[in-house]
Protein backbone atom coordinates (compact mmCIF):
# COMPACT_ATOMS: atom_id res chain seq x y z
CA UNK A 1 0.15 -15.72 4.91
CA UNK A 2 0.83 -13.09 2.36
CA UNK A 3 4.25 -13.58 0.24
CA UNK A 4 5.10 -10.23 -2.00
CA UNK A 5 8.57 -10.48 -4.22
CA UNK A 6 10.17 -7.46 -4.79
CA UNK A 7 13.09 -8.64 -7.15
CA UNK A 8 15.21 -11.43 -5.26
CA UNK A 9 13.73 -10.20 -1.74
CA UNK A 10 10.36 -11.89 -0.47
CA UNK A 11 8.39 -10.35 2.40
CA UNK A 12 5.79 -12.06 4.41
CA UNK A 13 2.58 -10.73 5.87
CA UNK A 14 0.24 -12.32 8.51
CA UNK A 15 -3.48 -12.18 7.64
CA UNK A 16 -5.48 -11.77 10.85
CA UNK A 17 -8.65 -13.11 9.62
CA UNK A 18 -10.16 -13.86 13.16
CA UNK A 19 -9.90 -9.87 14.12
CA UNK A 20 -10.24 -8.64 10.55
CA UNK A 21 -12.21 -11.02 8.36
CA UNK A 22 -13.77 -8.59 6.06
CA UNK A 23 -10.45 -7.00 5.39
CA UNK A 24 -9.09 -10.47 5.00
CA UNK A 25 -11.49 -11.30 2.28
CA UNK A 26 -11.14 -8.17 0.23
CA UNK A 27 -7.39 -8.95 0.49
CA UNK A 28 -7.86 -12.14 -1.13
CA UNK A 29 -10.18 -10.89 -4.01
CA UNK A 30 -7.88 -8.87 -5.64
CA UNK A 31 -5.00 -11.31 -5.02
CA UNK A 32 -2.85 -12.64 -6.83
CA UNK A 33 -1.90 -9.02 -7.66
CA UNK A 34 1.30 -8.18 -10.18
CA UNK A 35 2.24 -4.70 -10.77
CA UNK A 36 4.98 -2.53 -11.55
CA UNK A 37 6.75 -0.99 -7.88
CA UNK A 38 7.46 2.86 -7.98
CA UNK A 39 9.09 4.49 -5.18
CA UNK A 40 7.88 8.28 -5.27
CA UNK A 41 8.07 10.89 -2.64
CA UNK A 42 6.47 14.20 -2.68
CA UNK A 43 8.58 17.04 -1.21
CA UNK A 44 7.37 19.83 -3.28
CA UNK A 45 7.87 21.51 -6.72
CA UNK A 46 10.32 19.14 -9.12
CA UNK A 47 12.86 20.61 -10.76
């Protein structure tokens, strides 16, 4: 299981490491991970 926090909210992710154990363990090399959330969209030229 993968727990991320966003403020008060927690989300929960399933890590499928019998179909994907590779990605699995890259996962968990990096983890735990704490940054700074930025929601940005792209729609063309800011004014």
């Amino acid at each position: 299981m993968l727990e991320i926090e966003i403020d008060d909210t927690t989300f929960t992710a399933e890590l499928h490491e019998d179909d994907a154990p590779a990605s699995v363990a890259a996962v968990r090399e990096f983890l735990p991970l704490e940054s700074e959330l930025m929601h940005v969209r792209w729609s063309g030229i800011a004014t």
